[in-house]
Structures are given as C-alpha cells and as structure tokens.
C-alpha atoms as a PDB file:
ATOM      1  CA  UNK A   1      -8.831  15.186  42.682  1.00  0.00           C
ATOM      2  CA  UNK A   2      -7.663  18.257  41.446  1.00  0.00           C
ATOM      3  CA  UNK A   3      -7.692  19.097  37.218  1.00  0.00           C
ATOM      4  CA  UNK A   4      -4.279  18.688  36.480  1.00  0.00           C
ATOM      5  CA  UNK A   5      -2.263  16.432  34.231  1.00  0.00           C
ATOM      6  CA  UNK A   6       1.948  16.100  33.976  1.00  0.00           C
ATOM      7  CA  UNK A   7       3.818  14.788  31.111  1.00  0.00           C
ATOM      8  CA  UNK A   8       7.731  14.794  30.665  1.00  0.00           C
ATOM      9  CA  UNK A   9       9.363  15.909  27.074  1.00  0.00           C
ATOM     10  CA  UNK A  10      12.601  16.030  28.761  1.00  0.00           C
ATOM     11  CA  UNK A  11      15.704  17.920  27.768  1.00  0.00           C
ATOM     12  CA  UNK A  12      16.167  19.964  24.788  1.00  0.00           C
ATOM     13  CA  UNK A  13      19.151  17.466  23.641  1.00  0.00           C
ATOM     14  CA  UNK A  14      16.200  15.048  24.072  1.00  0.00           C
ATOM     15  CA  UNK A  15      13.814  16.686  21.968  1.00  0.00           C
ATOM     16  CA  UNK A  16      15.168  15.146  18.005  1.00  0.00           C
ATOM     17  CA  UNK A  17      14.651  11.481  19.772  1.00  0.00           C
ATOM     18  CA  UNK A  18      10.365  12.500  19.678  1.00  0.00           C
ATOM     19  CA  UNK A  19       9.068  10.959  16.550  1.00  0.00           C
ATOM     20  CA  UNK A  20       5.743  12.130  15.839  1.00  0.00           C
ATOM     21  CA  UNK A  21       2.885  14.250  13.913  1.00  0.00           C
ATOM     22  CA  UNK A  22      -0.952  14.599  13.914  1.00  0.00           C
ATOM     23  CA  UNK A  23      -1.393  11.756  11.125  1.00  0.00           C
ATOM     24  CA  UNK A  24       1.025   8.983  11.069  1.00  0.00           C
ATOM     25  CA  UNK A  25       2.087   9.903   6.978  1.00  0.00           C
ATOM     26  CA  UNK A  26       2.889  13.553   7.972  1.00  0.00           C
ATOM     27  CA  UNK A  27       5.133  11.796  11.426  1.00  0.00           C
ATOM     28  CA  UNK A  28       8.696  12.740  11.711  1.00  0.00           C
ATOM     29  CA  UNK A  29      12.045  12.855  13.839  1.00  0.00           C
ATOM     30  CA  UNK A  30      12.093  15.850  16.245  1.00  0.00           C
ATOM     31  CA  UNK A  31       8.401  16.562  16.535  1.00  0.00           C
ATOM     32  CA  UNK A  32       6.264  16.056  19.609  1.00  0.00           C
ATOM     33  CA  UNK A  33       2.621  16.724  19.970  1.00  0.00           C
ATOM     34  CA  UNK A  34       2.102  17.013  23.610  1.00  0.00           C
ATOM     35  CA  UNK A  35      -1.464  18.164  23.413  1.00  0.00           C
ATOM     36  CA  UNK A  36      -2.446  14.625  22.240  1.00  0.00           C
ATOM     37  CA  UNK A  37      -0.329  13.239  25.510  1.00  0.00           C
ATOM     38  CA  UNK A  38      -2.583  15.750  27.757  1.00  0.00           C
ATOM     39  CA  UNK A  39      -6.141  16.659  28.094  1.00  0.00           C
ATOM     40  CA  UNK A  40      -6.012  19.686  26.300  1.00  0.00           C
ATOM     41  CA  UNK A  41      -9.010  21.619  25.880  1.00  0.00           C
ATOM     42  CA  UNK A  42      -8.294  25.496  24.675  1.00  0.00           C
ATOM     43  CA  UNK A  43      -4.031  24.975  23.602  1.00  0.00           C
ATOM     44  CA  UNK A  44      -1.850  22.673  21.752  1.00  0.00           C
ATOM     45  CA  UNK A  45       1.523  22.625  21.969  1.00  0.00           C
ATOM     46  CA  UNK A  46       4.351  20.713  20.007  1.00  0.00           C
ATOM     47  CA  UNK A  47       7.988  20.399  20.653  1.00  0.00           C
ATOM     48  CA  UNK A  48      10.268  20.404  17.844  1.00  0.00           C
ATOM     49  CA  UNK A  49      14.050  19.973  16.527  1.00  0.00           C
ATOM     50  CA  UNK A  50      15.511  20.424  13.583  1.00  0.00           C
ATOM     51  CA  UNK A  51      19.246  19.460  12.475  1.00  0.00           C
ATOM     52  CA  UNK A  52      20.760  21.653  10.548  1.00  0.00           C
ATOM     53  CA  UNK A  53      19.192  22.118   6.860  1.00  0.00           C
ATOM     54  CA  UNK A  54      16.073  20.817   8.155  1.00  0.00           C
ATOM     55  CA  UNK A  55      13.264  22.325   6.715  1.00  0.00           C
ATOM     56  CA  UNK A  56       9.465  21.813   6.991  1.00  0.00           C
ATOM     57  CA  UNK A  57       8.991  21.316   3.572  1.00  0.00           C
ATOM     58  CA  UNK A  58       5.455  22.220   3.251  1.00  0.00           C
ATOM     59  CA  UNK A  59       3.331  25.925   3.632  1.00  0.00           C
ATOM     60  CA  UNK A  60       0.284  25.801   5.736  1.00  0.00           C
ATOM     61  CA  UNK A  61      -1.882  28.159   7.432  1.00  0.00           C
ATOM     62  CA  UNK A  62      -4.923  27.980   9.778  1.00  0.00           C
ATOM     63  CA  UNK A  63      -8.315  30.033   9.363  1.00  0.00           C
ATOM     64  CA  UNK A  64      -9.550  29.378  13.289  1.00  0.00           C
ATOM     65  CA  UNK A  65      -5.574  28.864  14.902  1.00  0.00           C
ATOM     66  CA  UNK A  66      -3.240  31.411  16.275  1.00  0.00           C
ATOM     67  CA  UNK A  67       0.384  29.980  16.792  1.00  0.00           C
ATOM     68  CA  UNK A  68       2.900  31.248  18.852  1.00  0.00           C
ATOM     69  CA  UNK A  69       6.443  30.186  18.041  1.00  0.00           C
ATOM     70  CA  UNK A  70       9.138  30.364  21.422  1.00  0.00           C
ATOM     71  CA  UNK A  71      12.721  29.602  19.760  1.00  0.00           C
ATOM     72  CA  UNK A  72      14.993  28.397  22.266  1.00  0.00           C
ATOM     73  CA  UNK A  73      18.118  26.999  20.735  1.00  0.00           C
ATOM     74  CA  UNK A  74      19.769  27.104  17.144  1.00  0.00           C
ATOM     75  CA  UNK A  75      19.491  29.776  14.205  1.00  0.00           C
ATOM     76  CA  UNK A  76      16.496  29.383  11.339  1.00  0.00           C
ATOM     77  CA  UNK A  77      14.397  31.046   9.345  1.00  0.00           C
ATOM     78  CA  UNK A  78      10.743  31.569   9.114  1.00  0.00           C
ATOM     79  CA  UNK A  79       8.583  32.264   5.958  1.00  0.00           C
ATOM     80  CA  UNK A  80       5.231  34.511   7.025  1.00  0.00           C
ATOM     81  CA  UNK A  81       3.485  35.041   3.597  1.00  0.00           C
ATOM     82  CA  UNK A  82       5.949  36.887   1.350  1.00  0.00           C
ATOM     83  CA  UNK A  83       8.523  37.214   4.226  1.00  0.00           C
ATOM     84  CA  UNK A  84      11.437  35.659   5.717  1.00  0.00           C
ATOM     85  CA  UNK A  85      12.844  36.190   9.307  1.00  0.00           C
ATOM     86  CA  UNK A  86      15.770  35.001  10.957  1.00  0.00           C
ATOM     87  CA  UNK A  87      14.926  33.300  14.569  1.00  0.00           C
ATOM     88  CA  UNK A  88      17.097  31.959  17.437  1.00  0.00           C
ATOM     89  CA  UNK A  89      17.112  31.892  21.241  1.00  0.00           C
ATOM     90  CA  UNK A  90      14.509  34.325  22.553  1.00  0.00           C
ATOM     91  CA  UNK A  91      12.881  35.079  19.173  1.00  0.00           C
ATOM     92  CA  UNK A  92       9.117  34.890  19.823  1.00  0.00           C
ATOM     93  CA  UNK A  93       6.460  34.891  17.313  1.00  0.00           C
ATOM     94  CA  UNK A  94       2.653  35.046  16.882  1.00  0.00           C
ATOM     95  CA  UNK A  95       1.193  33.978  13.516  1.00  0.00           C
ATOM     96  CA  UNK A  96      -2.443  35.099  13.015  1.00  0.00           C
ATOM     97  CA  UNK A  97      -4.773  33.327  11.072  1.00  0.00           C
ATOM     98  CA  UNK A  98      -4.363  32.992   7.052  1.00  0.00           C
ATOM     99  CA  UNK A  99      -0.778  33.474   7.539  1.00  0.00           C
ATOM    100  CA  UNK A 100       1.286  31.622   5.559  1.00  0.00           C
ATOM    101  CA  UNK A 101       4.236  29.987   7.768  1.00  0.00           C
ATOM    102  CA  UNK A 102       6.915  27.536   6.850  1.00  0.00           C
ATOM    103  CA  UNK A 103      10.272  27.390   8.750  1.00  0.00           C
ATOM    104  CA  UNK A 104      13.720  25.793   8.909  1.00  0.00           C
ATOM    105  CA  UNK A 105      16.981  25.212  10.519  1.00  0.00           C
ATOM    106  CA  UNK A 106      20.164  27.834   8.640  1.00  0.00           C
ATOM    107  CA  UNK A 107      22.257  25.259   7.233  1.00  0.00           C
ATOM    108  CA  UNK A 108      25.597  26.573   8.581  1.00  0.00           C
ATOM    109  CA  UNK A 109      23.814  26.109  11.989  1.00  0.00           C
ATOM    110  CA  UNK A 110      25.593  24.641  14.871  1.00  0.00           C
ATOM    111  CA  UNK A 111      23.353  22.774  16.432  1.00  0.00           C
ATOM    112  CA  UNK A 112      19.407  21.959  16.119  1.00  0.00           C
ATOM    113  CA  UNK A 113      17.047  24.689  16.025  1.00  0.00           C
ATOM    114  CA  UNK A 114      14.476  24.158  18.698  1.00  0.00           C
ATOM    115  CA  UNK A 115      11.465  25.264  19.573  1.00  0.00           C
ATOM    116  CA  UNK A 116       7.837  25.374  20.918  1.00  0.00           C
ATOM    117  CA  UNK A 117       4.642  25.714  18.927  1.00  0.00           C
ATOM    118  CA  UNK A 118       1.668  26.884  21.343  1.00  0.00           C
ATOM    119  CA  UNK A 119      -1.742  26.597  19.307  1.00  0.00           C
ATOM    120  CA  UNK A 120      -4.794  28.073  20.651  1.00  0.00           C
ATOM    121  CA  UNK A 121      -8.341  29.423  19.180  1.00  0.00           C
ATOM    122  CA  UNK A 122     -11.730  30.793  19.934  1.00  0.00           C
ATOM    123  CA  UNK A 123     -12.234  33.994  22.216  1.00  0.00           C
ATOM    124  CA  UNK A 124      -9.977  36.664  22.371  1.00  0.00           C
ATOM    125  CA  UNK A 125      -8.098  36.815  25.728  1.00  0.00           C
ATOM    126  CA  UNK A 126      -8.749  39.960  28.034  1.00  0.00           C
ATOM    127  CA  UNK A 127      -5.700  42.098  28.468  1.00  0.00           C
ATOM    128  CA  UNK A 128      -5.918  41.497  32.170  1.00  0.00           C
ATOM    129  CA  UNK A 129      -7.279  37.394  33.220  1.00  0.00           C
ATOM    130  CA  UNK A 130     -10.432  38.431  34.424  1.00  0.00           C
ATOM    131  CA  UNK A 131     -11.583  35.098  35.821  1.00  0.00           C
ATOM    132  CA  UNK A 132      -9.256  34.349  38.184  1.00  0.00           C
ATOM    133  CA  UNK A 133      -9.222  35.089  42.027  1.00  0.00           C
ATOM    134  CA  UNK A 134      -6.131  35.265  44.375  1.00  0.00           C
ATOM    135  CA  UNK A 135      -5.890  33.910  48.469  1.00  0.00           C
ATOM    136  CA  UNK A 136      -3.708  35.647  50.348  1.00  0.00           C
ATOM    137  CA  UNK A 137      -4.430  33.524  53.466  1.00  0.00           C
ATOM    138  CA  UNK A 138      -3.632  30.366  51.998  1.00  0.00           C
ATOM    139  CA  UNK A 139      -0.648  29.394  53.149  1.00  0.00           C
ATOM    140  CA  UNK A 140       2.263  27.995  50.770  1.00  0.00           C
ATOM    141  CA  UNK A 141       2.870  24.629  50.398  1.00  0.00           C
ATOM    142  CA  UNK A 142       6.372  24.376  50.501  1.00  0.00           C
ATOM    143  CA  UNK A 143       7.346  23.863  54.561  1.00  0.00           C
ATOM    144  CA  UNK A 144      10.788  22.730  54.598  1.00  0.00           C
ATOM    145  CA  UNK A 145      11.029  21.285  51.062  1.00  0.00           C
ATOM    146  CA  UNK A 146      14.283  22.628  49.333  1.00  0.00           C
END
C-alpha cells in the first residue's frame, strides 16, 4: 500500500459550511483544519472563509511555524506586526516566525475572502528538492482514461 491519504474540502462556495478550529472554544464557521483530517507529518493546512467584515479577532504569532497564506477569492487585509496589506486572488504570503499576523475580510467586499493557510516547521528546504529521483522508463498511468 502506497503512503498516501485523500480528503475532500470541496468547492470554494463550500468552504463557510466547515465549522472548525484546533480547540473546540477557539471553533468557528468557515475554518477547516485539514491536517487533523490527514496524516500530516511536516505541513498543516487550513481552509478558510470569511463574509464580509469578518475578522480574526485575535493577534498571534508562532516562534517554530512559518505560514504561507494563498488568497484565492474576495478582498481583505492582513496585519504583519506594525503593517497592513491589502490581499485578494493571487496574493501570496509567507509569515516568518515572531511575526505578528491577524487578518480580515474589507467590509465593502463582495463576496467571502478565501483562502489557504499552509503551516510547516523544522529544516530549511534546499533551493532545489534534493531527495527526490525521477524514472523516465516508467510508463504513465493514464492508457485511455480521459
């Protein structure tokens, strides 16, 4: 059996329907934490939505966690330490450790701001994978599936 897991978090116009947190008091419409659907052992990943207004309504920051934030619908705003940013479809962005974030959905948005948190930690990646391989001669497994 091969090392590989599949879980569904469906459409984006799916994605405020998630209710969900890492503790049960901190649990709320739009959020999905996926790594605790998967065996996840270096990256986490949530999936959020926020109507708009929304806000987070807390500051936090992580001493061993990088984030990496990939907007994909809606206009917000992010607040990195004594910063604010405007985000929306295609804005991408890496948070480094002991970086204050908070974030939340314009309120003359017109439709949810949603997006993708992607947690990870420990080692520094290489700028090239250097532990993978590649076969050539292995042929593809498509055949005559459309």
């Amino acid at each position: 059996m091969s090392d590989y897991e599949i879980t569904e978090i469906g459409g984006l116009d799916d994605w405020r329907d998630h209710f969900g947190g890492f503790a049960p008091a901190r649990s709320r419409d739009g959020r999905r934490v996926v790594d605790q659907e998967l065996t996840m052992q270096f990256i986490g990943m949530t999936a959020n939505a926020l109507l708009p207004g929304e806000e987070a309504g807390y500051w936090h920051r992580h001493t061993r966690v990088e984030e990496l934030y990939v907007f994909l619908e809606g206009r917000g705003q992010m607040g990195l330490d004594d910063d604010v940013i405007d985000v929306g479809p295609g804005s991408v962005v890496r948070v480094g450790q002991n970086v204050w974030r908070t974030w939340r959905a314009t309120p003359d948005g017109e439709g949810e701001l949603r997006w993708l948190c992607i947690r990870a930690g420990g080692e520094a990646l290489p700028p090239l994978p250097d532990d993978s391989s590649r076969d050539p001669e292995r042929p593809m497994p498509w055949g005559d599936r459309a």
